[in-house]
PDB file of N, CA and C in Angstrom:
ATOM      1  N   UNK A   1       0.839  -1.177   0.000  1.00  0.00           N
ATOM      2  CA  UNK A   1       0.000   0.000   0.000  1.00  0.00           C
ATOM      3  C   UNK A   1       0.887   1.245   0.000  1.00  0.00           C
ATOM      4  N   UNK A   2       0.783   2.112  -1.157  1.00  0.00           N
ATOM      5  CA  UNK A   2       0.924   3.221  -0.984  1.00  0.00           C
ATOM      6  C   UNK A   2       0.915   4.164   0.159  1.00  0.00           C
ATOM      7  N   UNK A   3       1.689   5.422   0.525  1.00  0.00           N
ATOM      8  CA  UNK A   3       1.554   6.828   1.531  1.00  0.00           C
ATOM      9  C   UNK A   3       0.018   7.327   1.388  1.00  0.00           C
ATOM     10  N   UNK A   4      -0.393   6.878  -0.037  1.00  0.00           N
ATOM     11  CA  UNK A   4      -2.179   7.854  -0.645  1.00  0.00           C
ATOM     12  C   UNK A   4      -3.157   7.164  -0.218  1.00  0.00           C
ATOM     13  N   UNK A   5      -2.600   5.603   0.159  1.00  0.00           N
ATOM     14  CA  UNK A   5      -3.965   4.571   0.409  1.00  0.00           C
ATOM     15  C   UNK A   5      -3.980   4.249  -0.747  1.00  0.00           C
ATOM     16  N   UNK A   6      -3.013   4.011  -2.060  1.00  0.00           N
ATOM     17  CA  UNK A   6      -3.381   3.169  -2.794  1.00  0.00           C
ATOM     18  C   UNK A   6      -2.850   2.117  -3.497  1.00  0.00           C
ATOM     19  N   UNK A   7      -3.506   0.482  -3.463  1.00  0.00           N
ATOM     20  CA  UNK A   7      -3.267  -0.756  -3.159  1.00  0.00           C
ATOM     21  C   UNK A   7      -3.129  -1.034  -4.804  1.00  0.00           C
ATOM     22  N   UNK A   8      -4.060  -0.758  -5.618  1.00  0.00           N
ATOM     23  CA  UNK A   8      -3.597  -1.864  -7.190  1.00  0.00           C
ATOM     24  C   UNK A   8      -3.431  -0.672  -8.375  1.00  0.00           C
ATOM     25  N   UNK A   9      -2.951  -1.317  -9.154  1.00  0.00           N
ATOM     26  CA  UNK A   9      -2.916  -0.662 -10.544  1.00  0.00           C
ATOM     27  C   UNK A   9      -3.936  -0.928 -11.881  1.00  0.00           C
ATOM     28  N   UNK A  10      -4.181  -0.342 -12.333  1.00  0.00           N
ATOM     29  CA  UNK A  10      -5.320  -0.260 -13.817  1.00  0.00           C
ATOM     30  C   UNK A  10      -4.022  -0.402 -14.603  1.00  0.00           C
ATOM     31  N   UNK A  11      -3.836  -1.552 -15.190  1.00  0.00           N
ATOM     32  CA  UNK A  11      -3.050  -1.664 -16.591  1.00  0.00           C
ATOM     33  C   UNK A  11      -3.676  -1.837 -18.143  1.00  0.00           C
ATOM     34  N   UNK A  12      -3.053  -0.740 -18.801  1.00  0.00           N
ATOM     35  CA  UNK A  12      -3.406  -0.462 -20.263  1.00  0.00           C
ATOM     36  C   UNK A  12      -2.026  -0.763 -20.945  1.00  0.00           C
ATOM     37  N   UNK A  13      -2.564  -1.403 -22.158  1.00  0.00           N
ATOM     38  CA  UNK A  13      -1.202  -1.199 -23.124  1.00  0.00           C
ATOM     39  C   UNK A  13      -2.682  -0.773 -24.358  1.00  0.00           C
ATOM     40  N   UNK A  14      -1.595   0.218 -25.041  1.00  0.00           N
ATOM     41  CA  UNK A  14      -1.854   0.929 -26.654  1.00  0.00           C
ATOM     42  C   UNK A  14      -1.119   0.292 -27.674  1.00  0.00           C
ATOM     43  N   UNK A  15      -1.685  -0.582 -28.305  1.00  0.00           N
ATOM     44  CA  UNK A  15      -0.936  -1.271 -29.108  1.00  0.00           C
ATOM     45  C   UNK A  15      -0.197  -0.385 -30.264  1.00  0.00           C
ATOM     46  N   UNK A  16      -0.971   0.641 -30.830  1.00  0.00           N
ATOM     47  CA  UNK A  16      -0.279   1.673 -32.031  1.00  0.00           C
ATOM     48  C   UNK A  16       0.657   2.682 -31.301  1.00  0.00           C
ATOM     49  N   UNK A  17      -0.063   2.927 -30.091  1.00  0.00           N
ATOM     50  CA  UNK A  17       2.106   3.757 -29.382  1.00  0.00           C
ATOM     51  C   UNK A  17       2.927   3.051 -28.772  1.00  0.00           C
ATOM     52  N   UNK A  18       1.998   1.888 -28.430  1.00  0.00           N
ATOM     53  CA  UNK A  18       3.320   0.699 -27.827  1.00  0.00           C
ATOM     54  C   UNK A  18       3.527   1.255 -26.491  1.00  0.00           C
ATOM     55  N   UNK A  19       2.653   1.804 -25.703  1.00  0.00           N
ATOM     56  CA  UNK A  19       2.456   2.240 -24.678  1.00  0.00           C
ATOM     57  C   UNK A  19       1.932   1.538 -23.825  1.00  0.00           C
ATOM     58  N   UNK A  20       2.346   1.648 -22.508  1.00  0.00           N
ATOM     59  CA  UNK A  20       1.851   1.044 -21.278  1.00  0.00           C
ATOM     60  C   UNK A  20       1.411   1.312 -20.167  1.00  0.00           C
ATOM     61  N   UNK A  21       0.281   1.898 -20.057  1.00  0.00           N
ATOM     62  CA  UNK A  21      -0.357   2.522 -19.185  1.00  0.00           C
ATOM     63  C   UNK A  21      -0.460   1.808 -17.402  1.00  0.00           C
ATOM     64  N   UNK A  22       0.150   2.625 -16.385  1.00  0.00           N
ATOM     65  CA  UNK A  22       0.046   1.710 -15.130  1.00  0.00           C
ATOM     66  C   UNK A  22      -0.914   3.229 -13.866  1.00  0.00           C
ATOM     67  N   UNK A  23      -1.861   2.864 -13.750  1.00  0.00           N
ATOM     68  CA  UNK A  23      -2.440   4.129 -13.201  1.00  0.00           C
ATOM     69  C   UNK A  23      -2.641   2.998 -11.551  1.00  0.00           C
ATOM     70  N   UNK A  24      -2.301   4.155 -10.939  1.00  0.00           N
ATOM     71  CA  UNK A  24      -2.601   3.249  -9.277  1.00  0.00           C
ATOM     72  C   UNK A  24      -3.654   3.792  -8.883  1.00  0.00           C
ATOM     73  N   UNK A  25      -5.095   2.582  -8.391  1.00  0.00           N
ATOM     74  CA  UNK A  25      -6.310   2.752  -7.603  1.00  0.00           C
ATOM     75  C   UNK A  25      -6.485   2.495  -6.349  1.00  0.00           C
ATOM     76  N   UNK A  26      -7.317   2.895  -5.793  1.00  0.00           N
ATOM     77  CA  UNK A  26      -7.318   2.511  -4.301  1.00  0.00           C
ATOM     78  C   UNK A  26      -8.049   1.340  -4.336  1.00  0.00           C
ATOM     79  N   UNK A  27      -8.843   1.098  -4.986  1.00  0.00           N
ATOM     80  CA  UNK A  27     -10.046  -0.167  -5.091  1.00  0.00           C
ATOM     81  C   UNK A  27     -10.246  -0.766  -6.326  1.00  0.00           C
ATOM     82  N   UNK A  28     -10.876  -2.140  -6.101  1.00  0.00           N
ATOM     83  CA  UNK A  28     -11.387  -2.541  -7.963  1.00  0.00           C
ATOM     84  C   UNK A  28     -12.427  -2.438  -8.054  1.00  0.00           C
ATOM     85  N   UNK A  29     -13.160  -1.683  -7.732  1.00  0.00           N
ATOM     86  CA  UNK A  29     -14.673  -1.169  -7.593  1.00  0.00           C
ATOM     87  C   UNK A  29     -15.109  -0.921  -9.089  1.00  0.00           C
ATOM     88  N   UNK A  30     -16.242  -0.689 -10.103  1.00  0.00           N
ATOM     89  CA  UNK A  30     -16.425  -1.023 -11.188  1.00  0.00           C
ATOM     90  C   UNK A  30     -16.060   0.488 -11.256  1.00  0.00           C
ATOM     91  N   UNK A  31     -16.450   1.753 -10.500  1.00  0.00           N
ATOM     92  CA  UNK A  31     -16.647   3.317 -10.641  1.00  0.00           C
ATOM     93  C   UNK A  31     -14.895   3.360 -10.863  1.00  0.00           C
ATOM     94  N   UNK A  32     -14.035   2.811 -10.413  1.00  0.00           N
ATOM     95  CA  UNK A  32     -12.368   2.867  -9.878  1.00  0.00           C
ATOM     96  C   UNK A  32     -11.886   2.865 -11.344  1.00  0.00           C
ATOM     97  N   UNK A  33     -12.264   1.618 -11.542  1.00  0.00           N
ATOM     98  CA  UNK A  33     -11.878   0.850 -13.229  1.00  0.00           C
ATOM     99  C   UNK A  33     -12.003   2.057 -14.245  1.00  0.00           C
ATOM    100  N   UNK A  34     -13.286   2.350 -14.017  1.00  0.00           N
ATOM    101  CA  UNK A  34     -13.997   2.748 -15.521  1.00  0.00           C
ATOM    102  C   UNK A  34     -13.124   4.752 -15.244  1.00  0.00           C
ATOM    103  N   UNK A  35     -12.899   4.669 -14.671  1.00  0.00           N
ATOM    104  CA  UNK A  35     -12.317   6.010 -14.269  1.00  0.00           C
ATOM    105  C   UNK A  35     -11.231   5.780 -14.616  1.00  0.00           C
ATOM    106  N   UNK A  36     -10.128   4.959 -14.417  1.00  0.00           N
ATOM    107  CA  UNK A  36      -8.997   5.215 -14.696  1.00  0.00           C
ATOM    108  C   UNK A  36      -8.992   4.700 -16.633  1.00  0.00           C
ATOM    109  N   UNK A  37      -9.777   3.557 -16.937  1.00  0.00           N
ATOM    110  CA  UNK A  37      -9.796   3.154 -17.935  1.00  0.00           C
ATOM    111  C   UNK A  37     -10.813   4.631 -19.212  1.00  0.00           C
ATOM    112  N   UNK A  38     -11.301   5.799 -18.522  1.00  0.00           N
ATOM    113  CA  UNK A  38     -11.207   6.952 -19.071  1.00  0.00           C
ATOM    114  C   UNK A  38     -10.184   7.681 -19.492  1.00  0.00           C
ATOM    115  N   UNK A  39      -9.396   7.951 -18.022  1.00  0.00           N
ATOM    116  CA  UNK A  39      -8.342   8.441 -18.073  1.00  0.00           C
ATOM    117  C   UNK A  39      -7.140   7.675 -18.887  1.00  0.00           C
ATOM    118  N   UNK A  40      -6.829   6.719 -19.126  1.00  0.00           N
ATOM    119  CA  UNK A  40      -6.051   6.489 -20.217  1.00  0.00           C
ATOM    120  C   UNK A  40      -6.752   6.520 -21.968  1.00  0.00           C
ATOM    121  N   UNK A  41      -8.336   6.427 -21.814  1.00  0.00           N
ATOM    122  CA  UNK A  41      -8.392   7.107 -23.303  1.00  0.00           C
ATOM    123  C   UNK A  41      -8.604   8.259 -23.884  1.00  0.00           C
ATOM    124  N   UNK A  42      -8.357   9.418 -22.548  1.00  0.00           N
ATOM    125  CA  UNK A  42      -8.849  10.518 -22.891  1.00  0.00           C
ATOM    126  C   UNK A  42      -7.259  10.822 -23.117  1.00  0.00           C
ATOM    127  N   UNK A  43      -6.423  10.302 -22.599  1.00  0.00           N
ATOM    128  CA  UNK A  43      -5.179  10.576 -22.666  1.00  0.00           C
ATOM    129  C   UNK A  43      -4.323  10.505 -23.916  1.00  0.00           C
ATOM    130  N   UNK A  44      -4.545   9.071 -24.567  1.00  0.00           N
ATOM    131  CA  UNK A  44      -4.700   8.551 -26.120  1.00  0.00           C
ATOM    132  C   UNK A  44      -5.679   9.751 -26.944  1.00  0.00           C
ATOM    133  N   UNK A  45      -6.663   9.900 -26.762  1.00  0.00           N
ATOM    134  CA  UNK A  45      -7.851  10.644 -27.553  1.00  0.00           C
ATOM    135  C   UNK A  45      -6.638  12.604 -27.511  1.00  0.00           C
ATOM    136  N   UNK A  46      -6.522  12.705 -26.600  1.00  0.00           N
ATOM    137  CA  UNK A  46      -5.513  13.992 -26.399  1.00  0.00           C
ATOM    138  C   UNK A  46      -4.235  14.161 -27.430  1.00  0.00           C
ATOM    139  N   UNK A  47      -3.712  13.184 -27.951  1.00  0.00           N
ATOM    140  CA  UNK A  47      -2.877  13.143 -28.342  1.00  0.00           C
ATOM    141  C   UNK A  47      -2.806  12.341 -29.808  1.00  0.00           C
ATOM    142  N   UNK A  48      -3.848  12.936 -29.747  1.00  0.00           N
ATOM    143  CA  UNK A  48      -4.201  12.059 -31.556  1.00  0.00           C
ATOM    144  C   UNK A  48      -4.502  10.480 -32.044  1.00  0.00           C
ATOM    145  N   UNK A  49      -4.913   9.982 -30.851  1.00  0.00           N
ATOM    146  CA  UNK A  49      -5.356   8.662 -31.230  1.00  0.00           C
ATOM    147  C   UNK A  49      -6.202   8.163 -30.640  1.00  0.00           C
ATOM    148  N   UNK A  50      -7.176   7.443 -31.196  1.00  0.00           N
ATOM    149  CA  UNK A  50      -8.928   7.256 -30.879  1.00  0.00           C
ATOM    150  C   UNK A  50      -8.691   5.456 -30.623  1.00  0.00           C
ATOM    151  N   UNK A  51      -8.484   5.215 -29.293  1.00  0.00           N
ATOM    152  CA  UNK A  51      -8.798   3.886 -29.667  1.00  0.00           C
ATOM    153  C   UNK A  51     -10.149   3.287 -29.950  1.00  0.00           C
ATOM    154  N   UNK A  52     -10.307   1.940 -31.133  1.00  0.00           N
ATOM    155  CA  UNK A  52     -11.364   1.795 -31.260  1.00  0.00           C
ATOM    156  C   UNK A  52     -11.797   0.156 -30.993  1.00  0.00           C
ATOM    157  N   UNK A  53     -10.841  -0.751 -30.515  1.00  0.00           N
ATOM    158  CA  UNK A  53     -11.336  -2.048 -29.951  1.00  0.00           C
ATOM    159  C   UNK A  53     -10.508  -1.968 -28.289  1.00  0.00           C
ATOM    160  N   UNK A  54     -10.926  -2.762 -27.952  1.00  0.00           N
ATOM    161  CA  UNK A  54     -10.117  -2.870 -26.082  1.00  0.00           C
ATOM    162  C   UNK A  54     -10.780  -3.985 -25.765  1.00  0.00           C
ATOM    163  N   UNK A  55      -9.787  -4.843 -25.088  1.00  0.00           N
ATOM    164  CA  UNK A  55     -10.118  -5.981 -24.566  1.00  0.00           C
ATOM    165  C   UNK A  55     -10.103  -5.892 -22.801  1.00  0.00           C
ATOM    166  N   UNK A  56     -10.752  -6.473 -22.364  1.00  0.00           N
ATOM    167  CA  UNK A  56     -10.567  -6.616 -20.868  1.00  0.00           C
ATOM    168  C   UNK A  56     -10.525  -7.857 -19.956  1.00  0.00           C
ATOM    169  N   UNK A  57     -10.345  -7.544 -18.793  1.00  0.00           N
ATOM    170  CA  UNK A  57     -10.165  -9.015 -18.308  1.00  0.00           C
ATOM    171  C   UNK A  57     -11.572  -8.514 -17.241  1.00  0.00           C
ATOM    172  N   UNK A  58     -11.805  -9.355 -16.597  1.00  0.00           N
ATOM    173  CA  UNK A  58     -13.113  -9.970 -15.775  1.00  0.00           C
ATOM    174  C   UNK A  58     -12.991  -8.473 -15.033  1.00  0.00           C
ATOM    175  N   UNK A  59     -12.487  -7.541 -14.688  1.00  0.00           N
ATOM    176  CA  UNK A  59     -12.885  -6.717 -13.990  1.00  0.00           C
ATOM    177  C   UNK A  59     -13.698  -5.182 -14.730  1.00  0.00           C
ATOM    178  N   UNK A  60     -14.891  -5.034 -14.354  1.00  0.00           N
ATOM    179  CA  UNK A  60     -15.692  -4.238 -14.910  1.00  0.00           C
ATOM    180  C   UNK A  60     -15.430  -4.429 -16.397  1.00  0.00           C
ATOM    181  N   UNK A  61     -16.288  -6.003 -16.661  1.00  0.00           N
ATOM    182  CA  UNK A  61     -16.417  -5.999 -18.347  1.00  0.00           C
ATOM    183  C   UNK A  61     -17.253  -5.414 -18.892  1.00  0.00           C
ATOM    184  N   UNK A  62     -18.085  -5.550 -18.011  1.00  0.00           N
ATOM    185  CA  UNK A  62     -19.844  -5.345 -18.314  1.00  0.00           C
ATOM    186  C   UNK A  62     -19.793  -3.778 -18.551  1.00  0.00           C
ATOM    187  N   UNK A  63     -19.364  -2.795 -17.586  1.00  0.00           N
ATOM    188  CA  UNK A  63     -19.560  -1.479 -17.727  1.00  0.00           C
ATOM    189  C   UNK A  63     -18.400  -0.543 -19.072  1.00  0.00           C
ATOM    190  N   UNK A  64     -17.369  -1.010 -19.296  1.00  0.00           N
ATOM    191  CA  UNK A  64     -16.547  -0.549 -20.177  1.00  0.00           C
ATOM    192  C   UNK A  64     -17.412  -0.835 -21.472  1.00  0.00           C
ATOM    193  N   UNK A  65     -18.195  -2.031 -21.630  1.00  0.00           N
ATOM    194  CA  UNK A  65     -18.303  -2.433 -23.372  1.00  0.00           C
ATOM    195  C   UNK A  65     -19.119  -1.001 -23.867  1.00  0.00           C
TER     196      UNK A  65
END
Protein backbone atom coordinates (compact mmCIF):
# COMPACT_ATOMS: atom_id res chain seq x y z
CA UNK A 1 0.00 0.00 0.00
CA UNK A 2 0.92 3.22 -0.98
CA UNK A 3 1.55 6.83 1.53
CA UNK A 4 -2.18 7.85 -0.65
CA UNK A 5 -3.96 4.57 0.41
CA UNK A 6 -3.38 3.17 -2.79
CA UNK A 7 -3.27 -0.76 -3.16
CA UNK A 8 -3.60 -1.86 -7.19
CA UNK A 9 -2.92 -0.66 -10.54
CA UNK A 10 -5.32 -0.26 -13.82
CA UNK A 11 -3.05 -1.66 -16.59
CA UNK A 12 -3.41 -0.46 -20.26
CA UNK A 13 -1.20 -1.20 -23.12
CA UNK A 14 -1.85 0.93 -26.65
CA UNK A 15 -0.94 -1.27 -29.11
CA UNK A 16 -0.28 1.67 -32.03
CA UNK A 17 2.11 3.76 -29.38
CA UNK A 18 3.32 0.70 -27.83
CA UNK A 19 2.46 2.24 -24.68
CA UNK A 20 1.85 1.04 -21.28
CA UNK A 21 -0.36 2.52 -19.19
CA UNK A 22 0.05 1.71 -15.13
CA UNK A 23 -2.44 4.13 -13.20
CA UNK A 24 -2.60 3.25 -9.28
CA UNK A 25 -6.31 2.75 -7.60
CA UNK A 26 -7.32 2.51 -4.30
CA UNK A 27 -10.05 -0.17 -5.09
CA UNK A 28 -11.39 -2.54 -7.96
CA UNK A 29 -14.67 -1.17 -7.59
CA UNK A 30 -16.43 -1.02 -11.19
CA UNK A 31 -16.65 3.32 -10.64
CA UNK A 32 -12.37 2.87 -9.88
CA UNK A 33 -11.88 0.85 -13.23
CA UNK A 34 -14.00 2.75 -15.52
CA UNK A 35 -12.32 6.01 -14.27
CA UNK A 36 -9.00 5.22 -14.70
CA UNK A 37 -9.80 3.15 -17.94
CA UNK A 38 -11.21 6.95 -19.07
CA UNK A 39 -8.34 8.44 -18.07
CA UNK A 40 -6.05 6.49 -20.22
CA UNK A 41 -8.39 7.11 -23.30
CA UNK A 42 -8.85 10.52 -22.89
CA UNK A 43 -5.18 10.58 -22.67
CA UNK A 44 -4.70 8.55 -26.12
CA UNK A 45 -7.85 10.64 -27.55
CA UNK A 46 -5.51 13.99 -26.40
CA UNK A 47 -2.88 13.14 -28.34
CA UNK A 48 -4.20 12.06 -31.56
CA UNK A 49 -5.36 8.66 -31.23
CA UNK A 50 -8.93 7.26 -30.88
CA UNK A 51 -8.80 3.89 -29.67
CA UNK A 52 -11.36 1.79 -31.26
CA UNK A 53 -11.34 -2.05 -29.95
CA UNK A 54 -10.12 -2.87 -26.08
CA UNK A 55 -10.12 -5.98 -24.57
CA UNK A 56 -10.57 -6.62 -20.87
CA UNK A 57 -10.17 -9.02 -18.31
CA UNK A 58 -13.11 -9.97 -15.78
CA UNK A 59 -12.89 -6.72 -13.99
CA UNK A 60 -15.69 -4.24 -14.91
CA UNK A 61 -16.42 -6.00 -18.35
CA UNK A 62 -19.84 -5.35 -18.31
CA UNK A 63 -19.56 -1.48 -17.73
CA UNK A 64 -16.55 -0.55 -20.18
CA UNK A 65 -18.30 -2.43 -23.37
Amino acid sequence: MSLEGLQYYFIAYDYDTNNIFAIPTKDLKDDTIIAAFEGVFNDLKEKGYTPKFNVTDNQATGPIE
